[in-house]
Protein backbone atom coordinates (compact mmCIF):
# COMPACT_ATOMS: atom_id res chain seq x y z
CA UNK A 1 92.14 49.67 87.62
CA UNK A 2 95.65 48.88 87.77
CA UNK A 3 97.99 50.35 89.73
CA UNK A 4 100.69 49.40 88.25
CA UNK A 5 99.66 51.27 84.96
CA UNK A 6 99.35 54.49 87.12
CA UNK A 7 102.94 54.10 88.33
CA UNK A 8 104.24 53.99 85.07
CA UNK A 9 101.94 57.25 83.86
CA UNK A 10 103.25 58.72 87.45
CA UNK A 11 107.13 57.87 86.17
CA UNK A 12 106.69 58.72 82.68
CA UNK A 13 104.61 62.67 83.43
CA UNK A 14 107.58 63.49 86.50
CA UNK A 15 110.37 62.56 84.08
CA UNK A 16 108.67 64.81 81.44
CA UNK A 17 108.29 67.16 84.23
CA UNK A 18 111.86 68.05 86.09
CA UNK A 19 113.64 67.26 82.74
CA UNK A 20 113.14 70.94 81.83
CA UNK A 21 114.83 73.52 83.54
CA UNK A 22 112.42 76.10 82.48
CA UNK A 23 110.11 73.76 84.01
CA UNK A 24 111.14 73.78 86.99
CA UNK A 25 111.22 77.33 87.50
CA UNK A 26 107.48 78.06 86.80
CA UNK A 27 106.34 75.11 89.23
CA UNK A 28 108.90 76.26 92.07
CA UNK A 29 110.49 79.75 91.75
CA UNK A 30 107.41 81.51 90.06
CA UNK A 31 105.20 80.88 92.68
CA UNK A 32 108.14 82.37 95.53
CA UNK A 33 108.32 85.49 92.98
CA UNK A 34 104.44 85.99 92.61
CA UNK A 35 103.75 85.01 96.09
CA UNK A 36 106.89 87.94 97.07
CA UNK A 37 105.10 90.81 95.07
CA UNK A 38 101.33 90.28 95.65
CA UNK A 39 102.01 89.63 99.49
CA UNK A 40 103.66 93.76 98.79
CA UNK A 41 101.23 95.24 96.58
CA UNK A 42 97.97 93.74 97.43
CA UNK A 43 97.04 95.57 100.20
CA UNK A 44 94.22 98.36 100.65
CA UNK A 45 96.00 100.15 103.71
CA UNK A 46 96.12 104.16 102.88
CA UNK A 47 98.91 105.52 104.21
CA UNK A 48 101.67 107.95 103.03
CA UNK A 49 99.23 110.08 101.36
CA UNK A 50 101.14 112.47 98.66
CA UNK A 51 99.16 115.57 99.82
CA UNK A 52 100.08 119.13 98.32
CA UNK A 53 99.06 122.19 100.48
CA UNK A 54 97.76 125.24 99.51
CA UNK A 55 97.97 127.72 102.36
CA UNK A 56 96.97 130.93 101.38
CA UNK A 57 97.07 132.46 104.86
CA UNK A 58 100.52 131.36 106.19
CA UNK A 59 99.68 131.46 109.88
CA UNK A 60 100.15 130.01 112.76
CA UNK A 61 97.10 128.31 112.93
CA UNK A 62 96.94 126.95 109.22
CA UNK A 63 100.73 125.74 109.91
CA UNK A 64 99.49 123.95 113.00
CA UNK A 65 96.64 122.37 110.89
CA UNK A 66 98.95 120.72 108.27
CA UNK A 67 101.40 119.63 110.86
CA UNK A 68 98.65 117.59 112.27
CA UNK A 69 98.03 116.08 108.66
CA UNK A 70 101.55 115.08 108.57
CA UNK A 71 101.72 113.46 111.95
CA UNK A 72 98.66 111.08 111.64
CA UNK A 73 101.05 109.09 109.64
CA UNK A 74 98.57 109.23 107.00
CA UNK A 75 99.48 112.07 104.39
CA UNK A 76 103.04 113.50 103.12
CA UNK A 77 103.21 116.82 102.16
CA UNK A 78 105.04 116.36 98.75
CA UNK A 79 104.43 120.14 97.24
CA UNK A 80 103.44 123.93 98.48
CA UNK A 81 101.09 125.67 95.97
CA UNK A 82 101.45 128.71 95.23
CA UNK A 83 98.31 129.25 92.69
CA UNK A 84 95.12 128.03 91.64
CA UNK A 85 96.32 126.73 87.90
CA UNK A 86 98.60 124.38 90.14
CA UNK A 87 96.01 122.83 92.03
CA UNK A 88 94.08 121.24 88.84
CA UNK A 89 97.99 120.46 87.56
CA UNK A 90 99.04 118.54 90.29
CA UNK A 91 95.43 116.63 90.15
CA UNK A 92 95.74 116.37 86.76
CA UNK A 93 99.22 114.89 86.89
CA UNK A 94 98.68 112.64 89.30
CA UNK A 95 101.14 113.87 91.30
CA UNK A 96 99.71 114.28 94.61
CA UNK A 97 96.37 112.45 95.72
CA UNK A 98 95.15 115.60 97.91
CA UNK A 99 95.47 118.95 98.05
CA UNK A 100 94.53 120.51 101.31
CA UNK A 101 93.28 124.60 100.76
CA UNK A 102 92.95 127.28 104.04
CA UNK A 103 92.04 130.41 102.29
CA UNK A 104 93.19 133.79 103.86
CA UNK A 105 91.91 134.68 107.13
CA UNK A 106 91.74 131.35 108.52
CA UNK A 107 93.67 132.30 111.71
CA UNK A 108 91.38 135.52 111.58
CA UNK A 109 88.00 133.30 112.23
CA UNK A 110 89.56 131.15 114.63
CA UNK A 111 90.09 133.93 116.74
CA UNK A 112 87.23 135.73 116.12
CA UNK A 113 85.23 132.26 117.46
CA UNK A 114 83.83 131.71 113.91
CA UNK A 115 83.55 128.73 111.87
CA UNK A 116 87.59 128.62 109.49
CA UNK A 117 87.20 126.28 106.54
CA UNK A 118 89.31 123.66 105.21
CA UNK A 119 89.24 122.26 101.80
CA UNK A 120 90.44 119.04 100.69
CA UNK A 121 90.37 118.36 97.27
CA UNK A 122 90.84 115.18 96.11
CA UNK A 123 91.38 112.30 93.44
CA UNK A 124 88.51 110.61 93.02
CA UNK A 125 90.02 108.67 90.50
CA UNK A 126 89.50 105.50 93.09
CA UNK A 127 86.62 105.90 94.84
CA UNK A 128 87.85 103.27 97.80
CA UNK A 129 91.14 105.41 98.79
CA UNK A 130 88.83 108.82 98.21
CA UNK A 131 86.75 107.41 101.08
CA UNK A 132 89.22 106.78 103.19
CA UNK A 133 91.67 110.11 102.46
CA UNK A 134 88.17 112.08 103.09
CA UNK A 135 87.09 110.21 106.16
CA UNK A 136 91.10 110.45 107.93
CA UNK A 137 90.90 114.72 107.01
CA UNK A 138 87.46 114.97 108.55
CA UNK A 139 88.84 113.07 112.09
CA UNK A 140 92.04 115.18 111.96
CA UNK A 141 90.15 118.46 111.40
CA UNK A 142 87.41 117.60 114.16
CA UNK A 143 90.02 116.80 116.87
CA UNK A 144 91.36 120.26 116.04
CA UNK A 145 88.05 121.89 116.21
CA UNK A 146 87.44 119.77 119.66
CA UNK A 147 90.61 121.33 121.06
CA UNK A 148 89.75 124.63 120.14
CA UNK A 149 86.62 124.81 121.22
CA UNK A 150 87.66 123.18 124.88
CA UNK A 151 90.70 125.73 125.08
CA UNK A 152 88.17 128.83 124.46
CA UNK A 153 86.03 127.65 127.07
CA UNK A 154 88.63 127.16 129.68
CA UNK A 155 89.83 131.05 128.86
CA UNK A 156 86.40 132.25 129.04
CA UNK A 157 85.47 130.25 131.93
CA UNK A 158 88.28 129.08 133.90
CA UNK A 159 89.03 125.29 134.29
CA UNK A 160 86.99 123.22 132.07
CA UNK A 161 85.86 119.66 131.94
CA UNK A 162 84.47 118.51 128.96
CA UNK A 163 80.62 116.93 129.54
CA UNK A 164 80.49 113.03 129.74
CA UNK A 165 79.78 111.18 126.19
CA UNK A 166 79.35 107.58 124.75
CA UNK A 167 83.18 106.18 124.71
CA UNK A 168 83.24 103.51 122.41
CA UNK A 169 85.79 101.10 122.57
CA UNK A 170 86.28 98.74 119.42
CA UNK A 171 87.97 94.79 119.51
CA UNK A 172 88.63 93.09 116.07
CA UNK A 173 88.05 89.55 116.19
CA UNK A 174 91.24 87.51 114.08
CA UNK A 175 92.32 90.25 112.39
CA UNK A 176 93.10 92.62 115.76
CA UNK A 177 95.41 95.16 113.80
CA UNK A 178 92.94 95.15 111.02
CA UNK A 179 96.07 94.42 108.34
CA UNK A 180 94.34 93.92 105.30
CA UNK A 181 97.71 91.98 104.35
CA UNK A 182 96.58 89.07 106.36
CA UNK A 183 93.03 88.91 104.82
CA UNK A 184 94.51 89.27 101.36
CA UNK A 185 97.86 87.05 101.29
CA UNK A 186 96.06 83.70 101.88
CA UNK A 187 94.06 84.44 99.34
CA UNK A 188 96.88 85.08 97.13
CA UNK A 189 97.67 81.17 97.81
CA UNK A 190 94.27 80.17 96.55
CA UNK A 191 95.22 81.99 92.96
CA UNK A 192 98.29 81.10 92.48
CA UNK A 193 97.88 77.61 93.50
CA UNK A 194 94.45 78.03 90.64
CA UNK A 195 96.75 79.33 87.70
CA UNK A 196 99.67 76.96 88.41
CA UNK A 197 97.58 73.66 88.07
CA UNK A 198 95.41 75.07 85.51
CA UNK A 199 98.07 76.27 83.05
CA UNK A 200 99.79 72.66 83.70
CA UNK A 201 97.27 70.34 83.31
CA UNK A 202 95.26 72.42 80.58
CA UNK A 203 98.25 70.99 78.33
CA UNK A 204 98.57 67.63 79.42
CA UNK A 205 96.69 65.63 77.09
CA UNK A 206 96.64 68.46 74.26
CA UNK A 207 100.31 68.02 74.04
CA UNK A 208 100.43 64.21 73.90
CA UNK A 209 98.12 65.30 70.78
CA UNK A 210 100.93 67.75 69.34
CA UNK A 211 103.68 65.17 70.06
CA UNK A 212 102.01 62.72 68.12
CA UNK A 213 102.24 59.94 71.46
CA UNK A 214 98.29 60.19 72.17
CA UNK A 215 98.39 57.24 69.46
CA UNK A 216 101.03 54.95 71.29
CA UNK A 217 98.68 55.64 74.71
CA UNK A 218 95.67 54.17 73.00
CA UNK A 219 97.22 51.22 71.70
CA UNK A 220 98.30 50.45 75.45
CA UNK A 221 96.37 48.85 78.15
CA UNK A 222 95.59 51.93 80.31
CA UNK A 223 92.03 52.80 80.46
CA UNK A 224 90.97 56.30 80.21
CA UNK A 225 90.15 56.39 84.10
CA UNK A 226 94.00 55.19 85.00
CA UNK A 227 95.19 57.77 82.06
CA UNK A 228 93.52 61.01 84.20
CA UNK A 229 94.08 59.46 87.29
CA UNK A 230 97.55 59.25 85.80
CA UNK A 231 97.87 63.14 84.37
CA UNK A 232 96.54 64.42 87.63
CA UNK A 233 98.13 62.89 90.61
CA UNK A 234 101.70 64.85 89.52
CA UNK A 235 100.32 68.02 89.72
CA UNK A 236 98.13 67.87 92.42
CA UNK A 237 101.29 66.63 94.73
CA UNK A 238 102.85 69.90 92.64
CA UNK A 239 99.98 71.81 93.98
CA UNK A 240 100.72 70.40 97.78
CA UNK A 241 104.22 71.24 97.39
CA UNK A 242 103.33 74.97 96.12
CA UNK A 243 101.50 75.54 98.78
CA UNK A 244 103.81 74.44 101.64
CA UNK A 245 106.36 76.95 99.93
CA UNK A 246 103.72 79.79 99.90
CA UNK A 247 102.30 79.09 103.26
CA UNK A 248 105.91 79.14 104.77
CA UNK A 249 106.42 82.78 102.78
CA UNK A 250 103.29 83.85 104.25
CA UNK A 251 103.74 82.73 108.10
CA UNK A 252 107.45 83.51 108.38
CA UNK A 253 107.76 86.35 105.94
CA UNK A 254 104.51 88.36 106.03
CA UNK A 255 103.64 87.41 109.54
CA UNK A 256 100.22 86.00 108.58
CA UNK A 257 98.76 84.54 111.91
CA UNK A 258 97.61 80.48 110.97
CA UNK A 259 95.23 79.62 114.04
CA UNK A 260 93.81 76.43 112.31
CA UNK A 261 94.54 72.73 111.89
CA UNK A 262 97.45 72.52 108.72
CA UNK A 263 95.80 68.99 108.14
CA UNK A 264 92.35 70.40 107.56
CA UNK A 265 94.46 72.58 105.31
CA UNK A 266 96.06 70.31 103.30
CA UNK A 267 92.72 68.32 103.01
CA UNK A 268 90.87 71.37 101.50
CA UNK A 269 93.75 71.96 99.67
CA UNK A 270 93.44 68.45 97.80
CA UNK A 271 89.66 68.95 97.09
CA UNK A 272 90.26 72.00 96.04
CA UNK A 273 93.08 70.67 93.55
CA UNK A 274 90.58 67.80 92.29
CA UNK A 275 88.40 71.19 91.04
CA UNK A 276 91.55 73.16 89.58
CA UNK A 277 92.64 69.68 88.15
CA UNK A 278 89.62 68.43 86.76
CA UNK A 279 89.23 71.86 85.32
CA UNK A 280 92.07 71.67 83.54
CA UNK A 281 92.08 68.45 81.97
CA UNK A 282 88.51 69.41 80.60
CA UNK A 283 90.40 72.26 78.73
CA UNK A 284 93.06 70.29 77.72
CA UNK A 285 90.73 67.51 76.47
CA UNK A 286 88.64 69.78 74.30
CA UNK A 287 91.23 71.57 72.76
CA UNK A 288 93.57 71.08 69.71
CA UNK A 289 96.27 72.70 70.46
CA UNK A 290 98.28 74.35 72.88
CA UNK A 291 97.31 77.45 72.03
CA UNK A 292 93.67 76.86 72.63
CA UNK A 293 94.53 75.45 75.50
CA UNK A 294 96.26 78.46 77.17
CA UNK A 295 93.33 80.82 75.82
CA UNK A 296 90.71 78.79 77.58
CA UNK A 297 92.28 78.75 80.51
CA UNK A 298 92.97 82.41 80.98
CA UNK A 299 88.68 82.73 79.93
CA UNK A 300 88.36 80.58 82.71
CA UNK A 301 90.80 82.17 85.29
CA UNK A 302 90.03 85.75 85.11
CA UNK A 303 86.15 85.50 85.73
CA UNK A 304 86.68 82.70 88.66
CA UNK A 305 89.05 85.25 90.15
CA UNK A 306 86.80 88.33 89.69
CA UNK A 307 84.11 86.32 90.87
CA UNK A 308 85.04 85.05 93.98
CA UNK A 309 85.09 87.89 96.86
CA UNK A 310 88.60 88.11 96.56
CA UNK A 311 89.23 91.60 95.35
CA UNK A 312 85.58 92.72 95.35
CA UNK A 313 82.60 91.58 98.01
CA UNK A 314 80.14 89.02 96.69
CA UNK A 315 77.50 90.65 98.82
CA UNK A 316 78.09 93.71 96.68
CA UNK A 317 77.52 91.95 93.39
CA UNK A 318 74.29 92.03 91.44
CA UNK A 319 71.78 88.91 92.46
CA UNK A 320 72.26 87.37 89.25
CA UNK A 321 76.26 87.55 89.50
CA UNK A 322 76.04 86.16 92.86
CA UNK A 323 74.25 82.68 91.92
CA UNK A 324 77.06 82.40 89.56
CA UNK A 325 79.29 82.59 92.21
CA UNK A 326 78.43 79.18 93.54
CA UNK A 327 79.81 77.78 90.42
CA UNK A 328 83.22 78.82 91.04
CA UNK A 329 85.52 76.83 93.46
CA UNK A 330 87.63 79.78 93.88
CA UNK A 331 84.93 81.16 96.40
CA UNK A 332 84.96 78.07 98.85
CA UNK A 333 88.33 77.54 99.17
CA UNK A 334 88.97 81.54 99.67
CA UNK A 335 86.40 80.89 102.98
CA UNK A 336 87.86 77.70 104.15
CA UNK A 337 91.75 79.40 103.78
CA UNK A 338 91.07 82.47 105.87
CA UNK A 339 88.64 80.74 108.22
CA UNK A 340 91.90 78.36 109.00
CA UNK A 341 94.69 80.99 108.64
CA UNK A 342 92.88 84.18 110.47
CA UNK A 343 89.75 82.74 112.29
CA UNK A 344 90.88 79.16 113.47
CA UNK A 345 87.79 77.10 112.48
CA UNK A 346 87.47 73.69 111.57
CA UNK A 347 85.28 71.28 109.84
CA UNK A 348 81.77 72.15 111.94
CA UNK A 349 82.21 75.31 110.09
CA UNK A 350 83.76 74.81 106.53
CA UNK A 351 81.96 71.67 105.70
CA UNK A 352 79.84 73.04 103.25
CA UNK A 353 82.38 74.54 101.41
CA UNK A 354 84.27 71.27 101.63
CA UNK A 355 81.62 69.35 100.53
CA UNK A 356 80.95 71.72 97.69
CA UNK A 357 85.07 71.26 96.70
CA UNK A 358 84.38 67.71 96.92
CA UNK A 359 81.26 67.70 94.86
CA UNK A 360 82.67 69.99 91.97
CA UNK A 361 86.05 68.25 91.93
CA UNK A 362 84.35 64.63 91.39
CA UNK A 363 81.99 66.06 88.53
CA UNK A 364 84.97 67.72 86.51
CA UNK A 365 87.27 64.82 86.84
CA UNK A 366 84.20 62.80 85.91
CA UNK A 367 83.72 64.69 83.14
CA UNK A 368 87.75 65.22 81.64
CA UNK A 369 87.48 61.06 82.17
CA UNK A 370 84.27 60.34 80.01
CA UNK A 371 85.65 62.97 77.46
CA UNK A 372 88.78 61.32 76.92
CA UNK A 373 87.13 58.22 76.45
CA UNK A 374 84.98 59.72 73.63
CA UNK A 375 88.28 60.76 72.17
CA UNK A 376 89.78 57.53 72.80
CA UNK A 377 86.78 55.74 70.66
């Protein structure tokens, strides 16, 4: 192997590179821009509700109810209904995602000591924020009730002190505010970093093809090993750089906590690329054109990013779907990144997932290499 030879390739693939302006933006300013608006939208906190109420008694109670809704922080009153036909509307619409319902006499039963109801009616649309709209109205309404009840008590008995109960008192390990921002924003880098090398490398060797140079490179010296040693060393050091940029976003702009080593990291970080990489180059040397290129890789993407317990629990996942988990590289590197960035642990804990990296990245380059070679003969 000749390292000269790689030099050259190195040369020859950055000039190719930064000559294109457009270029430069998807390697540099795309990720900033992606990393910018996932870090805002992908989030599962439920806040803000928009909540329309439907208060058919009008009291002092039922105004006292809703005012609690609004101060939990957790719903906004957006509407006041007036009739039934605009309860399914507003549903319908999607212009509210609840619709809280006292029917007439509610103020009448508290009084009376008997049981008022409350309906919540909501979009079930997604199940997920159903859950947790339902499970915030039934805390709200039971500290209500609790108050009630010890405020009749005192009246009817004089001073009251509620009987002892369990108190229990929660702590969140590396995650203490429970922001599902910091669980999901380093796992934005592991995507983007995944679609950035992919969709560049994927069309490395297909467009020497389309250029018409993949002739001049097999009349040369280089052997097929320097050639993807060659294509690959640009973009993982692309890769690197990518995920400096996003790391800084994420530490200094989302306030993601990092409690682990940055040079386990960056080590991950380059198995991981010799998976993404080697990936990549497989496309690129089994396609035609560019086209085909781009197609496969999206077929690719998509599943390893559905299938790697980044939007949706593995756990969860049929037995079947979850052995073909272990075939995607997107699910180590998703543990090893928040075990460094939320958790703090090093190498006595992600070396399996390392040494799966490792193994997967040396069997795809391995692969791209003897399938050039085949191409090259």
């Amino acid at each position: 192997m000749s390292f000269e030879r790689i030099k050259r390739m190195l040369v020859k693939e950055f000039i190719h590179i930064f000559r294109d302006p457009k270029m430069k933006g998807i390697i540099f300013l795309m990720p900033i821009v992606q990393v910018m608006v996932f870090g805002y939208a992908v989030t599962t906190d439920v806040k803000n509700v928009a909540t329309a109420v439907f208060d058919l008694d009008n009291s002092i109670a039922s105004r006292e109810l809703v005012t609690r809704f609004v101060k939990s922080g957790y719903f906004d009153v957006v509407a006041h209904i007036q009739d039934e036909d605009q309860v399914r509307d507003v549903l319908d619409r999607g212009t509210v995602r609840a619709v809280l319902r006292l029917n007439k006499g509610f103020e009448r039963e508290l009084r009376a000591g008997r049981t008022a109801q409350l309906q919540v009616l909501l979009d079930g649309t997604d199940s997920n924020t159903a859950g947790i709209v339902l499970d915030y109205s039934a805390r709200i309404a039971g500290e209500l009730s609790q108050a009630i009840l010890i405020k009749r008590v005192s009246r009817l008995k004089g001073e009251f002190n509620p009987p002892a109960g369990v108190d229990m008192q929660t702590r969140a390990w590396f995650n203490e505010n429970l922001e599902s921002r910091n669980f999901y924003v380093p796992g934005v880098i592991a995507i983007l970093v995944m679609l950035i090398t992919l969709m560049l490398t994927s069309m490395a060797v297909v467009r020497e093809k389309e250029v018409g140079t993949m002739e001049q490179i097999m009349v040369t010296p280089i052997t097929p090993d320097e050639f993807i040693l060659g294509k690959s060393l640009p973009f993982s050091l692309i890769g690197l750089a990518d995920v400096i940029v996003i790391t800084l976003i994420a530490v200094f702009w989302f306030g993601v906590p990092i409690r682990g080593d940055l040079v386990l990291l960056f080590l991950s970080t380059a198995l991981y690329l010799m998976t993404t990489l080697g990936v990549g180059l497989l496309i690129s040397t089994v396609s035609q054109t560019q086209q085909q290129a781009m197609m496969s890789t999206f077929f690719f993407y998509f599943p390893a990013v559905l299938l790697s317990g980044f939007m949706f629990s593995i756990a969860n996942m049929p037995e079947p779907i979850q052995w073909l988990t272990y075939l995607n590289p997107l699910r180590y590197f998703l543990v090893i990144i928040r075990g460094i960035f939320l958790k703090g642990v090093g190498p006595s804990v992600l070396w399996p997932q390392m040494l799966a990296l490792a193994t997967m990245g040396s069997l795809t380059l391995w692969a791209a290499s003897r399938r050039f070679r085949k191409t090259m003969t």
